[in-house]
Protein backbone atom coordinates (compact mmCIF):
# COMPACT_ATOMS: atom_id res chain seq x y z
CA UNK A 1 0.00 0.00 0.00
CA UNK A 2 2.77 2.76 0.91
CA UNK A 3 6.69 2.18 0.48
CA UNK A 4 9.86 4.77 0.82
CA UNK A 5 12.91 4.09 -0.26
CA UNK A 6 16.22 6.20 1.19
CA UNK A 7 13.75 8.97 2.06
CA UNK A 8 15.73 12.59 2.94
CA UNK A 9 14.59 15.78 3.57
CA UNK A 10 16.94 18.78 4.64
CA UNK A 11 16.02 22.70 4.70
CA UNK A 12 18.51 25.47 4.56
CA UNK A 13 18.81 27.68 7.47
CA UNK A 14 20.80 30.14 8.75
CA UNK A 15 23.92 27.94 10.28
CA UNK A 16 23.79 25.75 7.07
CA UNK A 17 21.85 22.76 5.70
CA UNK A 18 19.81 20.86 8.14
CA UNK A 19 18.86 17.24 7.82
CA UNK A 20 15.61 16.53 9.18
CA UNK A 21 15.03 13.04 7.92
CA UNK A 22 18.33 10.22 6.36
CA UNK A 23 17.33 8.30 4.34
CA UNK A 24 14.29 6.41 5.84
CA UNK A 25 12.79 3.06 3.73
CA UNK A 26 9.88 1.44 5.22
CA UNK A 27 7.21 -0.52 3.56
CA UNK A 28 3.09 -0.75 4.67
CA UNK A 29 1.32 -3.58 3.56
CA UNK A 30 -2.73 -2.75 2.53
CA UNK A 31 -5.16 -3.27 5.62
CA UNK A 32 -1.84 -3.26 8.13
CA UNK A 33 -0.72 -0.48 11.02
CA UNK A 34 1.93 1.03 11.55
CA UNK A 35 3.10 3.10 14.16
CA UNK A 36 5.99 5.91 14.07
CA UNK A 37 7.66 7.08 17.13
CA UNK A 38 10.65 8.69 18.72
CA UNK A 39 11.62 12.00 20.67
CA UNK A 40 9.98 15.07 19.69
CA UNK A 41 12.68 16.05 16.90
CA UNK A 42 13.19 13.16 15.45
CA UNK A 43 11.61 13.64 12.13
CA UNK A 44 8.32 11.51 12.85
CA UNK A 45 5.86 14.65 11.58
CA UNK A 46 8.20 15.44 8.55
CA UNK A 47 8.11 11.74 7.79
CA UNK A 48 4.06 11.28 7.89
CA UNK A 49 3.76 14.33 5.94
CA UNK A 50 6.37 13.19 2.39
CA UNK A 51 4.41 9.98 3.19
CA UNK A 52 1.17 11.77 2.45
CA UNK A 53 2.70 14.12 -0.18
CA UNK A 54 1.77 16.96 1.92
CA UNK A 55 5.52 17.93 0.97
CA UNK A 56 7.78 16.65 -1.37
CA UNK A 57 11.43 14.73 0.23
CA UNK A 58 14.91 16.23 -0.97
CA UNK A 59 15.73 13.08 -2.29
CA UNK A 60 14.32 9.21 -2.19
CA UNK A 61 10.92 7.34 -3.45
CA UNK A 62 7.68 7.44 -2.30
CA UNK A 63 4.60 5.20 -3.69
CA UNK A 64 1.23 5.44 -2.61
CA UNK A 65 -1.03 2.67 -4.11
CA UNK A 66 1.07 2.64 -7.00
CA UNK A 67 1.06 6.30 -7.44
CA UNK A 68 5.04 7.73 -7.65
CA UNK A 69 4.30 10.54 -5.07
CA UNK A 70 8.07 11.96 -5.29
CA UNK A 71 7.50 12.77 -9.03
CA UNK A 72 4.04 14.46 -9.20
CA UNK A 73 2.84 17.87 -8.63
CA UNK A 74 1.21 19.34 -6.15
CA UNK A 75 -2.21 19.19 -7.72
CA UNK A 76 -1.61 15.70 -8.71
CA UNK A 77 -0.63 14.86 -5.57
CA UNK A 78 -3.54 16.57 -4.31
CA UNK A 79 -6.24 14.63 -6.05
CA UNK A 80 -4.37 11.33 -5.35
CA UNK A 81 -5.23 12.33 -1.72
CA UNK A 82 -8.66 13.15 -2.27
CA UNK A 83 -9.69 9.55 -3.31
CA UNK A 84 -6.86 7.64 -1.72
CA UNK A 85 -6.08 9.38 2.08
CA UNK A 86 -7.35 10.52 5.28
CA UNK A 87 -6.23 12.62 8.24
CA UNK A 88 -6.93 12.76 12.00
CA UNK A 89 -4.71 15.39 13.38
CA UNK A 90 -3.57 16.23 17.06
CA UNK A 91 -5.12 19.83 16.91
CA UNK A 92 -8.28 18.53 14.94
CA UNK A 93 -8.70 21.33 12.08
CA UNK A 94 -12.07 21.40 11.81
CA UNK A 95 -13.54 24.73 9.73
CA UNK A 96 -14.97 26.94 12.84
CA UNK A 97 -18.01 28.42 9.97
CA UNK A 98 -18.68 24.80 9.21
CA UNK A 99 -21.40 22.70 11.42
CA UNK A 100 -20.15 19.41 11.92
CA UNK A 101 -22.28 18.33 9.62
CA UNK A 102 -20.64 20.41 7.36
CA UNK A 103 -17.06 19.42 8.70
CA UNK A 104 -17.78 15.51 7.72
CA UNK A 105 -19.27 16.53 4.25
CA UNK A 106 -16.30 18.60 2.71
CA UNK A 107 -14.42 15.62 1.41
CA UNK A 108 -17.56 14.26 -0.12
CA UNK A 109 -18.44 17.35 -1.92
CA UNK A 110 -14.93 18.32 -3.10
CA UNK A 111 -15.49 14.62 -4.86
CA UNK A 112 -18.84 16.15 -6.47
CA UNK A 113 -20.89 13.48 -4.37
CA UNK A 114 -24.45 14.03 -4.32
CA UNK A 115 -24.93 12.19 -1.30
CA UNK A 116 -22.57 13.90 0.75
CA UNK A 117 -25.40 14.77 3.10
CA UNK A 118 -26.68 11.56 4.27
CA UNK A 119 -23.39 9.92 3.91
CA UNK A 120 -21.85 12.78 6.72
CA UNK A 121 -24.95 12.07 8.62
CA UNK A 122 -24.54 8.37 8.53
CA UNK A 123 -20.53 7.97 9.63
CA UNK A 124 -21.32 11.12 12.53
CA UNK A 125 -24.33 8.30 13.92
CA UNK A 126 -21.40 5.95 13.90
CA UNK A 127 -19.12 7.71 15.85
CA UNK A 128 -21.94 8.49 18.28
CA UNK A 129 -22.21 12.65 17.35
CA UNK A 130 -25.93 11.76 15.34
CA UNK A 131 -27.52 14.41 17.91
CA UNK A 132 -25.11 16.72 16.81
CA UNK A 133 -25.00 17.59 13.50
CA UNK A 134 -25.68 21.06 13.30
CA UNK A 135 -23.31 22.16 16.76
CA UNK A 136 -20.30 24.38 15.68
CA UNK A 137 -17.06 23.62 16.80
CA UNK A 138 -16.80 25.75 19.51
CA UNK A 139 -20.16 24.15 20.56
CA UNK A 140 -18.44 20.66 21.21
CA UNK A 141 -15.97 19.21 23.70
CA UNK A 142 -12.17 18.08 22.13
CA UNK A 143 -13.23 14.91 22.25
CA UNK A 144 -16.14 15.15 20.61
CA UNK A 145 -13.99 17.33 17.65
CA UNK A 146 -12.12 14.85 17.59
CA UNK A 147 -14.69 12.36 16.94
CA UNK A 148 -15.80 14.95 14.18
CA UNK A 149 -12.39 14.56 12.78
CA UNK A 150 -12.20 10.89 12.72
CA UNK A 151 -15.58 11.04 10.83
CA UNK A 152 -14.17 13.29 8.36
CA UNK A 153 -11.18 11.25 7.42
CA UNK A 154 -13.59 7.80 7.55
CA UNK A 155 -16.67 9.33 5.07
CA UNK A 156 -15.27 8.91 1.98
CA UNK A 157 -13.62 5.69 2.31
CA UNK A 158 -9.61 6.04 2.23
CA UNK A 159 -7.95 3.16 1.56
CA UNK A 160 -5.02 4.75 4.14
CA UNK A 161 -5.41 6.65 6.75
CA UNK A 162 -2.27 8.91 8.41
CA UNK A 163 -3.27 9.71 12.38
CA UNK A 164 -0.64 12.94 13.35
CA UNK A 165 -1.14 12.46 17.68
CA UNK A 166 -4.67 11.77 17.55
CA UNK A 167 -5.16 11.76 21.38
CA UNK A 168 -2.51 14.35 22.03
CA UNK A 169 -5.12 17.39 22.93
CA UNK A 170 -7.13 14.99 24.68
CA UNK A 171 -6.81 14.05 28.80
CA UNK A 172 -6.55 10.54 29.30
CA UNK A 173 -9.99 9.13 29.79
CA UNK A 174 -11.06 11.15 26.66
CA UNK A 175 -7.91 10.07 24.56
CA UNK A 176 -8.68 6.13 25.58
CA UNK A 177 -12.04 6.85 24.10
CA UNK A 178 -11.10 7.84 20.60
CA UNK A 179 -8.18 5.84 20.66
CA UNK A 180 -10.59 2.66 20.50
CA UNK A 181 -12.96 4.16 18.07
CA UNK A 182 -9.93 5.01 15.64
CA UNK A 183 -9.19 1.46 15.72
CA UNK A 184 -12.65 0.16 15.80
CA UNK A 185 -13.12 1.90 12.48
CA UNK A 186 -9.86 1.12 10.96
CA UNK A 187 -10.88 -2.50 11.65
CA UNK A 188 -14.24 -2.11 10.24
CA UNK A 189 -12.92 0.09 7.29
CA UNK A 190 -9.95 -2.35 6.30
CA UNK A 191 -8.20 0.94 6.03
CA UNK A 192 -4.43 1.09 6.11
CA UNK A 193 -2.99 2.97 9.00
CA UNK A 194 0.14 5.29 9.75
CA UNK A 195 0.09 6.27 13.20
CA UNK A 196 2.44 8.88 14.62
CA UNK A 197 2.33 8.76 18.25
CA UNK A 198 4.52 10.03 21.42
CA UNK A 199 2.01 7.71 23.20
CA UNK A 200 3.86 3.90 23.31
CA UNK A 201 0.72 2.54 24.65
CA UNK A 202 -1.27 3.60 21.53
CA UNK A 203 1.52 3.30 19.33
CA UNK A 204 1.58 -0.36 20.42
CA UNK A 205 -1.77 -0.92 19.48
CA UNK A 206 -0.56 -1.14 15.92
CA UNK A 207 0.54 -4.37 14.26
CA UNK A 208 4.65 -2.81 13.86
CA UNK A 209 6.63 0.18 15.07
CA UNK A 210 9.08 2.17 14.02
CA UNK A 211 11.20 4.19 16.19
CA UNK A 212 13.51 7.26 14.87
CA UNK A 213 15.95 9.20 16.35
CA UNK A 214 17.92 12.38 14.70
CA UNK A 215 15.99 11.52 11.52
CA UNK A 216 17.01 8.23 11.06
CA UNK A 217 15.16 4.72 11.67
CA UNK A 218 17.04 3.02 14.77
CA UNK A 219 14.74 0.03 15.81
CA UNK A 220 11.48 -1.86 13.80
CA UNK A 221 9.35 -4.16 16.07
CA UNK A 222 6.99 -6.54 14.28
């Protein structure tokens, strides 16, 4: 489903070139998890995002379901997202205009779906938020955002779904709780699942892990 090969990334700055990621290969088999941790520094956010061509790696291979990710442009890799990926971030991102309704529905109508509507509807029943479809935002607790979020990245049916600290704005009893509904859906969902994670019990929830350090890949457990 997703592979790298010898991915780097390095930025310029202003005491010289900085490598942020050394040549990091890892491979994801479709319907598995995988888990990427390490120190905050060690490249695990730069690495999730050149795996889901949210920026492009100084040098090294990604493919995505086939699709070369390292050679296409940003509008290809764009759409290649749209039908392929979704995202549960730490900070949730969820429009503050937008309903949650609304929220669930974007990916479904930037497809041109007609039934983005019920479909939104449908997934927000499943992750228990039916009764509140039309709350803003600022109406809801972070947990229940963040159960807004994971039914956003679950509506349209990604094959692979990247989680960026899913439980990291959440306290403990609330981070438990959507910690087993991201896997209870990624179970039901056979989706494919990159976790990022300073949390080794819910990085160990996955099926492998892979921990980094200054950038580069220093353990694997299966």
């Amino acid at each position: 489903m997703l592979s790298a090969e010898k991915l780097s990334k390095a930025v310029d700055g202003p005491d010289g070139r900085l490598l942020i990621l050394d040549e990091v290969s890892l491979s994801v088999e479709r319907g598995a998890s995988l888990a990427i941790v390490g120190a905050s520094g060690s490249g695990k956010t730069t690495l999730l995002g050149l795996l889901a061509g949210l920026d492009r790696p100084t040098s090294g291979s990604i493919t995505l379901a086939g699709e070369p990710l390292d050679r296409l442009d940003e509008e290809a890799r764009a759409r290649v997202r749209r039908r392929l990926v979704g995202f549960v971030f730490q900070s949730f991102h969820l429009l503050p205009a937008l309903n949650a309704g609304e929220n669930v529905m974007l990916p479904l109508e930037l497809e041109g779906r007609s039934d983005a509507r019920q479909r939104a509807a449908s997934v927000l029943g499943d992750v228990g938020l039916g009764k509140r479809l039309h709350h803003y935002p600022h109406q809801l607790s972070g947990g229940e955002q963040q159960r807004v979020a994971l039914a956003r990245a679950f509506v349209h049916g990604p094959q692979l779904l990247f989680a960026d600290e899913p439980t990291g704005n959440l306290d403990q009893r609330t981070g438990a709780a959507v910690s087993d509904l991201l896997f209870d859906l990624n179970r039901e969902h056979a989706t494919t699942l990159v976790l990022v994670s300073h949390d080794l019990d819910l990085a160990a929830r996955c099926a492998r892990m892979l921990r980094l350090r200054d950038g580069r890949v220093v353990e694997e457990d299966a």
